[in-house]
Protein backbone atom coordinates (compact mmCIF):
# COMPACT_ATOMS: atom_id res chain seq x y z
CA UNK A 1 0.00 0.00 0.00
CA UNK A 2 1.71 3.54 -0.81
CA UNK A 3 1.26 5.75 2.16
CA UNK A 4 -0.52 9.11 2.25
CA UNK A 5 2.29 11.34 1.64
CA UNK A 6 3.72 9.16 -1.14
CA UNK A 7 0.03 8.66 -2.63
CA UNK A 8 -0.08 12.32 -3.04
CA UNK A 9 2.51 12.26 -5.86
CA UNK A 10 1.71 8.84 -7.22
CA UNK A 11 -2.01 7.73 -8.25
CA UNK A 12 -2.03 3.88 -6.73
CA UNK A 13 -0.23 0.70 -8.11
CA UNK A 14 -2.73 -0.70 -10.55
CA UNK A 15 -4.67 1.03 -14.09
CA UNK A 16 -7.58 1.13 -12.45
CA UNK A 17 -6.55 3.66 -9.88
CA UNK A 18 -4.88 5.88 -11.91
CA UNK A 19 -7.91 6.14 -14.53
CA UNK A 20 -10.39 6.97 -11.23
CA UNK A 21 -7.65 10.03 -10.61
CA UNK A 22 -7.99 10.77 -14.30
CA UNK A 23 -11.33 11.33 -14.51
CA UNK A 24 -11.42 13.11 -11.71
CA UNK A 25 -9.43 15.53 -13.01
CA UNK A 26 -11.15 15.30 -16.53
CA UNK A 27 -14.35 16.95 -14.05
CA UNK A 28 -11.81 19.97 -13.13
CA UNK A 29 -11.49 20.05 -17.30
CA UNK A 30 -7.45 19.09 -16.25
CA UNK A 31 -5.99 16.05 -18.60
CA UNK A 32 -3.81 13.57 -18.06
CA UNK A 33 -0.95 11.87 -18.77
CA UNK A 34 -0.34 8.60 -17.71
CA UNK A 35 3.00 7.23 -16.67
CA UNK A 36 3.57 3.26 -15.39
CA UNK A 37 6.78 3.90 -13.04
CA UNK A 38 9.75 1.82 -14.14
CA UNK A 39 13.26 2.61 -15.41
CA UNK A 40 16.54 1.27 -16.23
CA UNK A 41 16.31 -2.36 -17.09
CA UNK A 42 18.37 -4.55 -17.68
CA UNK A 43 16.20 -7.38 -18.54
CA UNK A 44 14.28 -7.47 -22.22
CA UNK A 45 11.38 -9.40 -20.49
CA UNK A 46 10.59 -6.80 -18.20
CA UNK A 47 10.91 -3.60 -21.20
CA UNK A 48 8.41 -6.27 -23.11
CA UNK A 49 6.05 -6.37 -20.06
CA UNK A 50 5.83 -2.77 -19.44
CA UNK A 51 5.25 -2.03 -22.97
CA UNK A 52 2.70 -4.92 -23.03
CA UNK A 53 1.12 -2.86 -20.38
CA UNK A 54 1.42 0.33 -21.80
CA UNK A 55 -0.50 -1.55 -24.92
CA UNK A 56 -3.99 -2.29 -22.82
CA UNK A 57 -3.48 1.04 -20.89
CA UNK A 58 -3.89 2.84 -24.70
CA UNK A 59 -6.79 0.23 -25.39
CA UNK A 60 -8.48 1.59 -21.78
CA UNK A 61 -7.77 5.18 -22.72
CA UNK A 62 -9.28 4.44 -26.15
CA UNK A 63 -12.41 2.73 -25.21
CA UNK A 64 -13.05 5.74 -22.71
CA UNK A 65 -14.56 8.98 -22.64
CA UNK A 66 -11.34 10.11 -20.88
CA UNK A 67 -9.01 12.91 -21.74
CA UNK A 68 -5.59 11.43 -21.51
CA UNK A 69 -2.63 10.11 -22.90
CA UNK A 70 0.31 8.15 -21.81
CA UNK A 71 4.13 8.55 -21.48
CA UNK A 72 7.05 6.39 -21.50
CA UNK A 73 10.83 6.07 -20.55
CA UNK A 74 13.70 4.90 -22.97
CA UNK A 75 14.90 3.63 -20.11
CA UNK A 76 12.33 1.37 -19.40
CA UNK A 77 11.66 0.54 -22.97
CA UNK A 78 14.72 -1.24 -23.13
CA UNK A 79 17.67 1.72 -24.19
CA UNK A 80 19.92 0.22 -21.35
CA UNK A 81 19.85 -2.99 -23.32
CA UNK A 82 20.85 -1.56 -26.87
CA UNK A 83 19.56 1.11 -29.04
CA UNK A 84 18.23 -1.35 -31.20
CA UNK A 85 15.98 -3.14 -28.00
CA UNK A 86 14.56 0.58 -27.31
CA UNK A 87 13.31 1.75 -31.01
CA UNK A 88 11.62 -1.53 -31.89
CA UNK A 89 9.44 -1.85 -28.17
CA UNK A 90 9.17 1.63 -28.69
CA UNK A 91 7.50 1.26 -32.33
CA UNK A 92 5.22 -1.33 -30.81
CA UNK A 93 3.56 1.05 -28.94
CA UNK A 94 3.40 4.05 -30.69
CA UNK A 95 1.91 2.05 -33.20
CA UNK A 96 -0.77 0.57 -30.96
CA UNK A 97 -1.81 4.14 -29.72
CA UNK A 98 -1.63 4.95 -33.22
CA UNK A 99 -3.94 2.55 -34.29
CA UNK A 100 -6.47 3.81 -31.19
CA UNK A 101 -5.56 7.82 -31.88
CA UNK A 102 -3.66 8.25 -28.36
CA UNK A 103 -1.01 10.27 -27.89
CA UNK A 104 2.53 9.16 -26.87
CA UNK A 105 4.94 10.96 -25.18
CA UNK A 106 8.58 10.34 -24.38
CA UNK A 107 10.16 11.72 -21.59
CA UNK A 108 13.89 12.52 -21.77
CA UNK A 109 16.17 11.16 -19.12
CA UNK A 110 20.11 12.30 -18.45
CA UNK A 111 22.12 13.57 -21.35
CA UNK A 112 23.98 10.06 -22.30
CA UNK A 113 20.29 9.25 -23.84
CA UNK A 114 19.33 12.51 -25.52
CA UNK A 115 20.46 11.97 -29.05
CA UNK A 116 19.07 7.84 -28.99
CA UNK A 117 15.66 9.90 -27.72
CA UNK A 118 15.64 12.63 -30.25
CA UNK A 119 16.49 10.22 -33.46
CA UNK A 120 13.56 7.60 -32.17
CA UNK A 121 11.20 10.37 -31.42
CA UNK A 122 12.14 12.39 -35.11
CA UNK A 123 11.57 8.81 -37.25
CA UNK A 124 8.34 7.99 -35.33
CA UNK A 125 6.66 11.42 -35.56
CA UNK A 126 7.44 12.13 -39.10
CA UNK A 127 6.15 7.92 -39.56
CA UNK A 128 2.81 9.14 -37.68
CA UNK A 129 2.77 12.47 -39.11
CA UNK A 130 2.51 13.57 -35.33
CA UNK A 131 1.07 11.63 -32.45
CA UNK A 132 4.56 12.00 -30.26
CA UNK A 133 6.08 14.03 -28.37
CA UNK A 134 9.53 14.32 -26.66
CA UNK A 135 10.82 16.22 -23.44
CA UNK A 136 13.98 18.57 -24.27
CA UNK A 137 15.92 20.49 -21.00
CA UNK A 138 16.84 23.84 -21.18
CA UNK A 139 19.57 23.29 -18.56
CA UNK A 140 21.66 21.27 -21.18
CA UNK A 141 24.02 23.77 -23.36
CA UNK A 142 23.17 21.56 -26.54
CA UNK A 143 19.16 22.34 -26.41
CA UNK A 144 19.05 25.46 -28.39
CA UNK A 145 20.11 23.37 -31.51
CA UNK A 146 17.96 20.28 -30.76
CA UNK A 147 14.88 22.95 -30.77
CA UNK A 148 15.96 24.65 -33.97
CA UNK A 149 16.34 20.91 -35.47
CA UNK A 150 12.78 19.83 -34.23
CA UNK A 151 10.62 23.00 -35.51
CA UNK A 152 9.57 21.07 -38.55
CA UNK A 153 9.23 17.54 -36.99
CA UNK A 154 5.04 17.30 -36.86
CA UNK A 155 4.89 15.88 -33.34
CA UNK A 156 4.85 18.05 -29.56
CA UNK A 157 7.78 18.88 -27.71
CA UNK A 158 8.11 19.24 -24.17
CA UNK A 159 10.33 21.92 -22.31
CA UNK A 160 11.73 21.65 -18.96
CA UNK A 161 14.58 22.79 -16.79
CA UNK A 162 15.99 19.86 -16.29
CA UNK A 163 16.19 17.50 -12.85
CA UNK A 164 19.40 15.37 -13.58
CA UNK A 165 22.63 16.53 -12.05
CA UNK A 166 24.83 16.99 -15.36
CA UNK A 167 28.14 17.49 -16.01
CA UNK A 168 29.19 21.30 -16.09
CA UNK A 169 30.92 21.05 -19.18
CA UNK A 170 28.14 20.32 -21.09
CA UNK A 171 25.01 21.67 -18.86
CA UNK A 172 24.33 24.94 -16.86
CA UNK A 173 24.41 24.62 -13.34
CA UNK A 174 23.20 28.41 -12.39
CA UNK A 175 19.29 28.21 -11.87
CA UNK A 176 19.38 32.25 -12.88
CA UNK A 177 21.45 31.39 -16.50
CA UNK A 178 18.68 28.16 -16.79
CA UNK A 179 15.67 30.26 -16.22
CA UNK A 180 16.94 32.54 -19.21
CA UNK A 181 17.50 29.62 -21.69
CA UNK A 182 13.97 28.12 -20.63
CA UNK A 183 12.64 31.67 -21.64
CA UNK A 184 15.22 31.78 -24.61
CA UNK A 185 13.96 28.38 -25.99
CA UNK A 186 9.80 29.52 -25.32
CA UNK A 187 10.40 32.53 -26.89
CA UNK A 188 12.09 30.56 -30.09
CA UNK A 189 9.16 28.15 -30.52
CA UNK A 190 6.28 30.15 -30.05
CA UNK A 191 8.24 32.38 -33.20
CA UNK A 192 8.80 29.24 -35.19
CA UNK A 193 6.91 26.01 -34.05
CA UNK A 194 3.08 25.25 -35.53
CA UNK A 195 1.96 24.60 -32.05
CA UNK A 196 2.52 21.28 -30.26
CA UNK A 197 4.54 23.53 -27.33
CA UNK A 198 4.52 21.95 -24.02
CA UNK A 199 5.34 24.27 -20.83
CA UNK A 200 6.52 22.01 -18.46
CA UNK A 201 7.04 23.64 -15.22
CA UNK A 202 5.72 24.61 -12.11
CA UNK A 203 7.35 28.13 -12.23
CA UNK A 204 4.26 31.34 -12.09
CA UNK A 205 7.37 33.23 -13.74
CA UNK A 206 8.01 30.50 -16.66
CA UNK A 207 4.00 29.92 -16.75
CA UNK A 208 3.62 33.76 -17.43
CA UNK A 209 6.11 34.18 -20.13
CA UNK A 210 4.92 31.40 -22.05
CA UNK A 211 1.52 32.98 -21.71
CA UNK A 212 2.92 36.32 -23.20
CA UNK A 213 4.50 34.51 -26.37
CA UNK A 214 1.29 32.75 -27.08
CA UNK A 215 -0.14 36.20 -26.68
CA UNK A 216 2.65 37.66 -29.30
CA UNK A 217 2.56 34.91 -31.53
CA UNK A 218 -0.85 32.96 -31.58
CA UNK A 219 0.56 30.50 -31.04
CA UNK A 220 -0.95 27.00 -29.51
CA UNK A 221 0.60 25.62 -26.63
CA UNK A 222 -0.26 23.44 -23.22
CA UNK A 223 0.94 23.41 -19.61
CA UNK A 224 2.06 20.38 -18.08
CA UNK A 225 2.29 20.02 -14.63
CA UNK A 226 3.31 17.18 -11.72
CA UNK A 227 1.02 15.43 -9.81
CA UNK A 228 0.85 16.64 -6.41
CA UNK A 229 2.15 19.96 -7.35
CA UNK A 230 0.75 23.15 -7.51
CA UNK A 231 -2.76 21.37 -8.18
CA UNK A 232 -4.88 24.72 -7.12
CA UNK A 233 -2.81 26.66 -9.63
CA UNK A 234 -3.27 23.49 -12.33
CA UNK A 235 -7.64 23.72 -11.71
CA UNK A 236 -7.24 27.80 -12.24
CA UNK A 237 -5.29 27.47 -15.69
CA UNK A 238 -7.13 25.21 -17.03
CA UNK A 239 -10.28 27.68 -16.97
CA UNK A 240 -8.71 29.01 -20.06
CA UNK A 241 -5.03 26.86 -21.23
CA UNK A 242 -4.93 23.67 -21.73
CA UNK A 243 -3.52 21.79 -18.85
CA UNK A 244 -2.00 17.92 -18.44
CA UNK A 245 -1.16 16.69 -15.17
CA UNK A 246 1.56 14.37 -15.11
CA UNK A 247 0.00 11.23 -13.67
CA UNK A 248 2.26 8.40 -12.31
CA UNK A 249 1.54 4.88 -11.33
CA UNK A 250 2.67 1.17 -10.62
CA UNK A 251 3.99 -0.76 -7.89
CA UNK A 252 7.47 0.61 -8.71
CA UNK A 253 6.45 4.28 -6.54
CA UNK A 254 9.35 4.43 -3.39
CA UNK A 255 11.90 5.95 -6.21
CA UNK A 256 9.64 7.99 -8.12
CA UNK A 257 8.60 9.47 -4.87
CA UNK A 258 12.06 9.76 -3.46
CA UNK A 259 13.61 11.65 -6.54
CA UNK A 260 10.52 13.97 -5.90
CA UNK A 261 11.38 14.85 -2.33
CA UNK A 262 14.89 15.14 -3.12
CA UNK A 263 14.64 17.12 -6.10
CA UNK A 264 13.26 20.37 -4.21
CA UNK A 265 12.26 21.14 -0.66
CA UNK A 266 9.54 22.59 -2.02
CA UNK A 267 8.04 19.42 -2.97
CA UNK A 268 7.81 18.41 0.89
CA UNK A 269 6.09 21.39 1.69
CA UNK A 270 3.41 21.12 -1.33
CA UNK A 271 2.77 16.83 0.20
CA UNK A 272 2.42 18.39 3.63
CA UNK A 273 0.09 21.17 2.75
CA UNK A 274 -2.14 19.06 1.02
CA UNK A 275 -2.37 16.18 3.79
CA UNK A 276 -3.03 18.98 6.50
CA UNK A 277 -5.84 20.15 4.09
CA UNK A 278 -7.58 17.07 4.07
């Protein structure tokens, strides 16, 4: 059983509980998108499973009324075990959610996997014509030219500030200098992206100048958020922006929840607030 602190960030162990948590947000007109925890294997059979799962979760997404869509981690999709392992159990699911018109995204994890990530995500979204998306981190020095390569790739791209402790050769390691190449990057794909423009941060400050690009440029975008985080501030965008919450689950929780605590302090505070609210 994940305790109440712990079940704030993650939405139980099995699909079931984690599609009750999505449509309960679906009533606050906040989406979702889905994540079964699991990372770094070193075993094809278990990279097979997951995807296997990831395969009926699209199937339950697709036979719903729900808003949400699911994301996944090279990682977990076999990249540990060979480039090769990763794109083809990747394929297999994109092209099950393809086949039920749910979208996939994948998340980005430390910088030794970026360029396996980017090439898998570019082939599948041009092979889909969109239906993917990919997480790119503005705290890594080599993002503004991943961003200018992706502005005519017809998928969704994700930015973020980035959570993994990289090296400081090739990543920036002041939040101040990070905060300007988050803004930097916004303000570059609201000019030249056709939509599909994730915001993915918790910042007001981040929030509000990707709210004055869309403003500049017309631009479509969405604002994806953590679950457990900020969730008063996810109900009042999503009066008028799109808004995703980031919805974990699976039996695999203690080191999602972990990295979340450890990650920022503030994190402790927002778990502590919301059980004293209860």
């Amino acid at each position: 059983m994940i305790p109440p602190i712990a079940n704030h960030f993650v939405a139980g162990e099995s699909p079931a509980t984690a599609l009750e948590h999505v449509r309960r947000l679906n009533d606050r007109d906040v989406k979702a998108i889905l994540n079964l925890l699991g990372e770094h294997y070193d075993d094809r059979d278990a990279a097979a499973a997951d995807a296997a799962e990831y395969r009926r979760l699209v199937d339950d997404i697709a036979n719903s009324s729900l808003e949400a869509c699911i994301s996944v981690k090279p990682s977990q999709l076999g990249l540990d075990l060979g480039e090769d392992v990763f794109r083809e159990t990747l394929a297999g699911v994109v092209d099950a959610a393809a086949d039920r018109d749910v979208f996939v995204w994948i998340d980005m994890e430390d910088h030794t996997t970026t360029d396996a990530t980017l090439d898998a995500y570019e082939e599948l979204a041009r092979a889909h014509e969109g239906g993917v998306g990919v997480c790119v981190q503005a705290n890594l020095k080599r993002t503004r030219e991943d961003v200018e390569r992706l502005a005519d790739v017809p998928g969704k791209v994700r930015f973020v500030k980035g959570a993994y402790d990289e090296p400081a050769d090739i990543a920036y390691r002041d939040a101040d200098r990070v905060d300007r190449e988050y803004e930097a990057l916004l303000e570059y794909a609201f000019e030249h992206y056709d939509g599909g423009i994730a915001v993915g941060s918790h910042d007001p400050a981040m929030i509000d100048h990707a709210i004055d690009c869309h403003e500049t440029h017309g631009t479509d975008f969405e604002i994806q958020m953590l679950m457990g985080v900020r969730e008063d501030a996810q109900n009042e965008l999503a009066a008028e922006y799109s808004v995703y919450q980031y919805v974990p689950y699976g039996d695999r929780w203690k080191s999602y929840f972990y990295r979340r605590m450890t990650e920022r302090t503030a994190n402790v505070r927002f778990a502590l607030r919301a059980l004293l609210d209860r």
